[in-house]
Protein backbone atom coordinates (compact mmCIF):
# COMPACT_ATOMS: atom_id res chain seq x y z
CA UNK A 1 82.17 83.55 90.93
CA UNK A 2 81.72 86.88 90.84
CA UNK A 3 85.20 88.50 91.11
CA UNK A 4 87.18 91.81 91.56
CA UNK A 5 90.95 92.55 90.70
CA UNK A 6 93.44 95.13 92.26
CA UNK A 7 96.99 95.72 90.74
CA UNK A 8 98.79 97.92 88.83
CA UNK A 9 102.31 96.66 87.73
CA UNK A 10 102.77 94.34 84.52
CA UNK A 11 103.50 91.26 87.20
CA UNK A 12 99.99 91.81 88.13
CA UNK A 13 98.78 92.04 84.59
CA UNK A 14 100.83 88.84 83.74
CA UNK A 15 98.43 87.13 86.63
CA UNK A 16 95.34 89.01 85.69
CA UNK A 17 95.67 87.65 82.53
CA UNK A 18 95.14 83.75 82.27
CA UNK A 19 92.31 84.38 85.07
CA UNK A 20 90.43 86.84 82.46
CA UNK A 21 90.86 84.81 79.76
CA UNK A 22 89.69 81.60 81.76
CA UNK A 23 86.20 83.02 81.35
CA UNK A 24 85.32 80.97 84.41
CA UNK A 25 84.82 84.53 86.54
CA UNK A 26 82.41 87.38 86.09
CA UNK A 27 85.12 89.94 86.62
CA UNK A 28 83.24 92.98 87.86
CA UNK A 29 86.31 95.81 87.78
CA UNK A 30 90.01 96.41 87.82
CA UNK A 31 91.05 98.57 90.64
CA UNK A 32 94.82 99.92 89.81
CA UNK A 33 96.46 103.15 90.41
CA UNK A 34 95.52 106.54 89.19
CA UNK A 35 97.80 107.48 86.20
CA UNK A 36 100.69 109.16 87.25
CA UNK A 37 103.08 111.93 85.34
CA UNK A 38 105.65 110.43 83.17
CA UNK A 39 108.63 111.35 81.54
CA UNK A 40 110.00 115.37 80.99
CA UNK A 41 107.45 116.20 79.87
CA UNK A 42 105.63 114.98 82.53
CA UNK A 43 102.48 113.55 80.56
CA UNK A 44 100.02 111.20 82.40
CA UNK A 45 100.82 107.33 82.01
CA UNK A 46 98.69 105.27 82.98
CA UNK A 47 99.19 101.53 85.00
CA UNK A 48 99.77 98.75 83.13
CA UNK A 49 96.87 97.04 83.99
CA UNK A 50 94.80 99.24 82.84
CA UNK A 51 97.05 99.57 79.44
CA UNK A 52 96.13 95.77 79.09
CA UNK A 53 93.08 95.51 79.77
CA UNK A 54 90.93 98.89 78.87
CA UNK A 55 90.25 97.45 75.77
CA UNK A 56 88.21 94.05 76.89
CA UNK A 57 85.30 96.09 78.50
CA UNK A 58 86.44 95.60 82.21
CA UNK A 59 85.23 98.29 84.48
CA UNK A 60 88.48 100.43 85.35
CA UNK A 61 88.42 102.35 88.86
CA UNK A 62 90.85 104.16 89.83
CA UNK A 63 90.88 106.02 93.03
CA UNK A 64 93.45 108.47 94.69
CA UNK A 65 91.92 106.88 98.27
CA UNK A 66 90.31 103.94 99.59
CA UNK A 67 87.78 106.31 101.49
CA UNK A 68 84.02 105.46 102.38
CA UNK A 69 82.49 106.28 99.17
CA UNK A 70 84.34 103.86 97.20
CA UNK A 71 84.01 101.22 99.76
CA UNK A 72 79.94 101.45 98.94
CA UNK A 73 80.82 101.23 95.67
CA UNK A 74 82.85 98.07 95.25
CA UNK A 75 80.12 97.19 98.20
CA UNK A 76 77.51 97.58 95.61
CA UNK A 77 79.02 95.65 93.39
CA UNK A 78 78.66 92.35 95.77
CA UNK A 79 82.28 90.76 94.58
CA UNK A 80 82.83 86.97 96.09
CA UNK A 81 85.76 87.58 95.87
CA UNK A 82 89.08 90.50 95.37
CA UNK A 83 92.16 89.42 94.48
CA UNK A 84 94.98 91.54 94.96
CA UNK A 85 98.60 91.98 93.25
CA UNK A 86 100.98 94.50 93.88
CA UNK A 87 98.43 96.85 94.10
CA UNK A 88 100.29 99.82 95.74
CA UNK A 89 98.74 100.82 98.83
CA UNK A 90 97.07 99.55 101.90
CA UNK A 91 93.34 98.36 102.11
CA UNK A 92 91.69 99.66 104.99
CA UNK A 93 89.55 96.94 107.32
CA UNK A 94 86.53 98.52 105.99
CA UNK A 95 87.32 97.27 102.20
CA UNK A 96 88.86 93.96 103.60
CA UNK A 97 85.28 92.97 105.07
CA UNK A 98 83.62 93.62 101.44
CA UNK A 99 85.04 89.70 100.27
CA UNK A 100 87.55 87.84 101.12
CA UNK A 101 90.66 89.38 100.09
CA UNK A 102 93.33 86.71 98.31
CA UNK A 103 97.03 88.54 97.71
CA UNK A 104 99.44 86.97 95.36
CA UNK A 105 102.81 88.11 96.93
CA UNK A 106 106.05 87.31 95.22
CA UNK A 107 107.74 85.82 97.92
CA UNK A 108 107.65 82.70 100.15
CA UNK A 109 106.01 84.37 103.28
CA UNK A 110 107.10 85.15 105.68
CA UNK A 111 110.12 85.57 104.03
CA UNK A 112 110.19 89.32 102.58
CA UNK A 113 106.89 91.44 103.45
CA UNK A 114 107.06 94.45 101.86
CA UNK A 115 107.34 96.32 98.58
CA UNK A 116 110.34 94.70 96.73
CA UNK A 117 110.54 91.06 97.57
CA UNK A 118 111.81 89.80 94.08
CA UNK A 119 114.70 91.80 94.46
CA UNK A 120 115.34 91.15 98.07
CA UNK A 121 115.16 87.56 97.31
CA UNK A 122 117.75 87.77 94.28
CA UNK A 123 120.21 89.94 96.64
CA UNK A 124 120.04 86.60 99.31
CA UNK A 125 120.36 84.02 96.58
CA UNK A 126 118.10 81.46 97.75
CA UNK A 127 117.98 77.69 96.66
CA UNK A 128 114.64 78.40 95.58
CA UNK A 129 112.33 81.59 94.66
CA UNK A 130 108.85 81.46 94.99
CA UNK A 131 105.26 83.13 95.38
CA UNK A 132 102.57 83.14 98.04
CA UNK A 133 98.58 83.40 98.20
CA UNK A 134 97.45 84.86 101.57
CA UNK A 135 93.90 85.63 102.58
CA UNK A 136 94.48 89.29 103.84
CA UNK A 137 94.33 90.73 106.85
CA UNK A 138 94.98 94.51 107.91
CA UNK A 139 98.69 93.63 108.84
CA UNK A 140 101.26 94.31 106.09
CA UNK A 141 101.24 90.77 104.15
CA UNK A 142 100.70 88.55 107.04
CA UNK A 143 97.25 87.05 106.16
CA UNK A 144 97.08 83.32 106.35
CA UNK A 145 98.68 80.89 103.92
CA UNK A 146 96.35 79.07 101.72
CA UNK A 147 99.29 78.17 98.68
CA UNK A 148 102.61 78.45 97.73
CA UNK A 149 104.49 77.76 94.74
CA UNK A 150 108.05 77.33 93.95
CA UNK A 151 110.96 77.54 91.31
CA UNK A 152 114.51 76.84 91.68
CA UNK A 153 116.86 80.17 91.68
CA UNK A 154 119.54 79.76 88.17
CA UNK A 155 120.56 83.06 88.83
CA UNK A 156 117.59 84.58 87.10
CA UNK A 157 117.72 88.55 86.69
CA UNK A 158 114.68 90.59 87.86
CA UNK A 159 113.49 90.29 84.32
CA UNK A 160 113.42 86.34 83.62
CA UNK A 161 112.39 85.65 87.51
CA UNK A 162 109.21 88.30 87.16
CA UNK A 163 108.31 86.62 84.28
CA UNK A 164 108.45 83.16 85.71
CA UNK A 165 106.97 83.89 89.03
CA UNK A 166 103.74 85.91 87.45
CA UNK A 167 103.19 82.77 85.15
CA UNK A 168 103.24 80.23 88.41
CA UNK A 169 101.51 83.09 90.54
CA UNK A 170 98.63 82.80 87.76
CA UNK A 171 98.57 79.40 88.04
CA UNK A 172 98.53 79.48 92.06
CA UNK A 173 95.76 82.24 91.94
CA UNK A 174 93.20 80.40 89.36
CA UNK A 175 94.10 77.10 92.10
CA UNK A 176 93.36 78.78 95.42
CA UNK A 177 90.17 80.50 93.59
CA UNK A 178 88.73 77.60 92.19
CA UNK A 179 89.33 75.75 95.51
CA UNK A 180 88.91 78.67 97.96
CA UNK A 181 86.59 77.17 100.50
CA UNK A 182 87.96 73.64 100.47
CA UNK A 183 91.66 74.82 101.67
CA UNK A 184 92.80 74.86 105.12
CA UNK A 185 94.51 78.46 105.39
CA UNK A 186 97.87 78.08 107.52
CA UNK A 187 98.97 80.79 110.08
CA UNK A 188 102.65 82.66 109.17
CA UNK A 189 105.22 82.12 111.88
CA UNK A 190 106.34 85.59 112.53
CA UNK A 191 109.17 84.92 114.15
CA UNK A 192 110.50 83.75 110.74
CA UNK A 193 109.91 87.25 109.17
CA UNK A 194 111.84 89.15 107.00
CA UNK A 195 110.62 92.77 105.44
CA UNK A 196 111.94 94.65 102.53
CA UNK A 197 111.10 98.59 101.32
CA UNK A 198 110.40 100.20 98.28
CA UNK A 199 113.76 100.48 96.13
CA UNK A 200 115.14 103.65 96.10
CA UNK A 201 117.66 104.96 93.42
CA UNK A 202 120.28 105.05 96.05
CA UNK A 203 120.15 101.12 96.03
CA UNK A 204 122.12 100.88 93.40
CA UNK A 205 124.97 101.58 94.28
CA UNK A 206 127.65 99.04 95.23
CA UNK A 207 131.40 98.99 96.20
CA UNK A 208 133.32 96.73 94.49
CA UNK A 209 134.32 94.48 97.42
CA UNK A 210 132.48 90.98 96.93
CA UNK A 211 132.24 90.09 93.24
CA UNK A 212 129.23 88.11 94.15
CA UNK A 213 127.52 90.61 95.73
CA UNK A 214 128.43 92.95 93.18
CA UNK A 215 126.59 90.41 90.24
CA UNK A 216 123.78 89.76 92.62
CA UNK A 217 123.10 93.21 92.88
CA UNK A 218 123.45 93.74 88.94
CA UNK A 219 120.79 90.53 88.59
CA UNK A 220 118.09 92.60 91.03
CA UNK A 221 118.55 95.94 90.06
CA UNK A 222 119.46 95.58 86.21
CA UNK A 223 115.80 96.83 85.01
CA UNK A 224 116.15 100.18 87.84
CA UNK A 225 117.95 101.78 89.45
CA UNK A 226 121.08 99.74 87.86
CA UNK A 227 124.29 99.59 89.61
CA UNK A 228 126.56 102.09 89.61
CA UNK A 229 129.98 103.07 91.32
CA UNK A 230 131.10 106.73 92.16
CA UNK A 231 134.45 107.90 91.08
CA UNK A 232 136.75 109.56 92.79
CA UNK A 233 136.35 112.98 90.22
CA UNK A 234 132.47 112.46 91.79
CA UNK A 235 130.49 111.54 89.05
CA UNK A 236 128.98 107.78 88.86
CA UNK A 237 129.42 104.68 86.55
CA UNK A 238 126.70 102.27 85.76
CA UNK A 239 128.03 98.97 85.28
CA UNK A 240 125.68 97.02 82.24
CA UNK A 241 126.05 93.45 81.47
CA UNK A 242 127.47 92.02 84.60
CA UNK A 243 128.97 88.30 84.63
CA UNK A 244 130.43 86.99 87.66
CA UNK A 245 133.98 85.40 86.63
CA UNK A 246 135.03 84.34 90.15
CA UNK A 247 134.66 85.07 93.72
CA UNK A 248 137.50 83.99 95.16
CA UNK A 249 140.79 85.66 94.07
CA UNK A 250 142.07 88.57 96.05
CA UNK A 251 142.14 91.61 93.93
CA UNK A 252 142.75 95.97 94.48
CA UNK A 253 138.87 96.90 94.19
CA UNK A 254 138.30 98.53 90.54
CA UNK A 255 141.52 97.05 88.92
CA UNK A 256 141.48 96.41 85.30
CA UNK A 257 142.21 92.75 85.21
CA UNK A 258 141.86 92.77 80.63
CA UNK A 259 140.66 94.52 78.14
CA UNK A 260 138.66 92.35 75.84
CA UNK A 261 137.20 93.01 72.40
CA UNK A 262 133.30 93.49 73.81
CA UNK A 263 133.72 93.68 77.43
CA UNK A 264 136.49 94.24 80.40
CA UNK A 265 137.22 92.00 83.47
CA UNK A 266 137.28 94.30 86.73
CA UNK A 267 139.04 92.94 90.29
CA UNK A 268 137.29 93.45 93.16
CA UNK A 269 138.15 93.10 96.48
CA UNK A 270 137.53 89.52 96.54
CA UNK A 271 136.56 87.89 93.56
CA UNK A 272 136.11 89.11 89.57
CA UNK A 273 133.08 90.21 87.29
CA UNK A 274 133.40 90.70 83.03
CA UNK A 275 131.49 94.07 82.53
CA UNK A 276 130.05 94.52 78.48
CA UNK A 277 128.86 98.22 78.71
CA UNK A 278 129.37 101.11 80.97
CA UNK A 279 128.05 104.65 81.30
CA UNK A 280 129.28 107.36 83.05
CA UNK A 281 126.71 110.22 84.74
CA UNK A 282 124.86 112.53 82.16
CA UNK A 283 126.43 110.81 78.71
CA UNK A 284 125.45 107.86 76.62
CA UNK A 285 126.14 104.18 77.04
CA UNK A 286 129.66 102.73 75.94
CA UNK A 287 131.21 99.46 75.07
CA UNK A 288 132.90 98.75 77.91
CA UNK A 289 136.53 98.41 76.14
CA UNK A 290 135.57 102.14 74.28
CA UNK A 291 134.92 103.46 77.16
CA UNK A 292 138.29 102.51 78.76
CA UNK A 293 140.63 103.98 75.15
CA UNK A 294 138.66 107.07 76.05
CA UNK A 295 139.91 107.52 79.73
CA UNK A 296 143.09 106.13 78.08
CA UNK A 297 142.86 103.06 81.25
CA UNK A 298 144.97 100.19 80.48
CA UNK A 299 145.10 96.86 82.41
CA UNK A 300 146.28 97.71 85.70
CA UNK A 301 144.73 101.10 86.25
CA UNK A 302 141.88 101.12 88.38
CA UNK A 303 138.39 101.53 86.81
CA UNK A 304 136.78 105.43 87.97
């Protein structure tokens, strides 16, 4: 099977991966992002996928648009098939009708369309967490279902629950392409959507009213934006290694509940979370406790 890939993030180069090394596809290309500026200095970085696997040979393309003349060129190429993870933009029709078009979306459709659905699905703390292969169509991830695949949610962070759906997406992708054209594909009920957005800095912030929602937030936004609350002199507060302690207990939002060696306990509003490490806006990250015997906060005071 001849075969193209399109994806850019490292969850698509943890899926990319096992499929390469399979050696049962003649991968033709990688099609991932252009390299983008990076850092102050603002030097070019390229995608991950193309970090990863530059080295092995594979053909990397990387166009700024999906126009005409790269559509004759992947056209050329005469894939069987493209499959597509988080690749970052939309395919046109014209590039859909080059081969079927399998997506691996991290989410179990139609639950969560969109551009962030492993932390959508960590903010709404599903039984289970899963991912989806759809053959695509031009409508934002609502291609037919030909196979899901599912883990159970232990409160995973972003971090451990990437990791664990890329390996079962792998193993979903090398299924549905080894079995393509013996599986039924089964229509998405619509009316059962949900869609999330790209995550915006903005998104981290959080109030410290539900202790729960305050730790979920922590588990989906702990790699970026991280959570943070403003204080009243104006200047934020990221909150670092959040554990819930309870969610029940009525509390003034912000109070210091103790002062431990390594970490504090903070009241919210309803419910309590232990915080390790804090950092306020523009200076470097503190022990949590340090941080307090510098704003000279005891037990009591309220955390700003």
């Amino acid at each position: 099977m001849k075969l193209i890939l399109a994806g850019t993030p490292a969850f698509a180069s943890a899926i990319f991966t096992p499929i390469i090394k399979s050696k049962i596809f003649d991968i033709l290309a990688l099609i991932c992002q252009p390299d983008k500026p990076f850092g102050r200095k603002k030097e070019p970085k390229a995608p991950h996928t193309k970090e990863n696997f530059a080295s092995m040979g594979i053909d990397i393309l990387q166009p700024n648009k999906i126009d005409e003349i790269f559509i004759a060129h992947i056209q050329a190429l005469q894939p069987d098939v493209i499959l597509v993870v988080a690749y970052g933009k939309i395919l046109p029709k014209a590039f859909l009708e080059i081969a079927p078009c399998i997506n691996i979306h991290a989410s179990i459709l139609p639950l969560w369309r969109g551009a962030s659905p492993i932390q959508q699905m960590i903010l709404t703390q599903p039984l289970y967490f899963g991912v989806s292969a759809i053959k695509m169509n031009e409508e934002l991830d609502k291609g037919a279902i030909l196979g899901l695949h599912y883990v159970p949610n232990t409160q995973q962070n972003i971090t451990q629950l990437s990791a664990q759906l890329s390996c079962v997406g792998a193993k979903l992708a090398l299924y549905v392409l080894t079995h393509f054209k013996e599986i039924e594909p089964l229509n998405q009920i619509n009316a059962d959507a949900s869609y999330c957005t790209k995550i915006k800095k903005s998104d981290g912030y959080v109030q410290l009213d539900a202790a729960l929602n305050v730790y979920c937030a922590y588990l989906a936004y702990c790699e970026w934006p991280h959570i943070f609350i403003k204080s009243i002199k104006g200047y934020t507060l990221k909150l670092f290694d959040v554990a819930l302690i309870e969610s029940s207990d009525l509390h003034k939002m912000g109070e210091i509940l103790s002062i431990e060696t390594q970490s504090i306990v903070v009241g919210c509003k309803q419910g309590s979370v232990r915080i390790g490490t804090l950092q306020q806006e523009g200076k470097e990250k503190l022990n949590a406790a340090l941080y307090l015997r510098g704003k000279r906060l005891n037990v009591g005071d309220i955390l700003c």
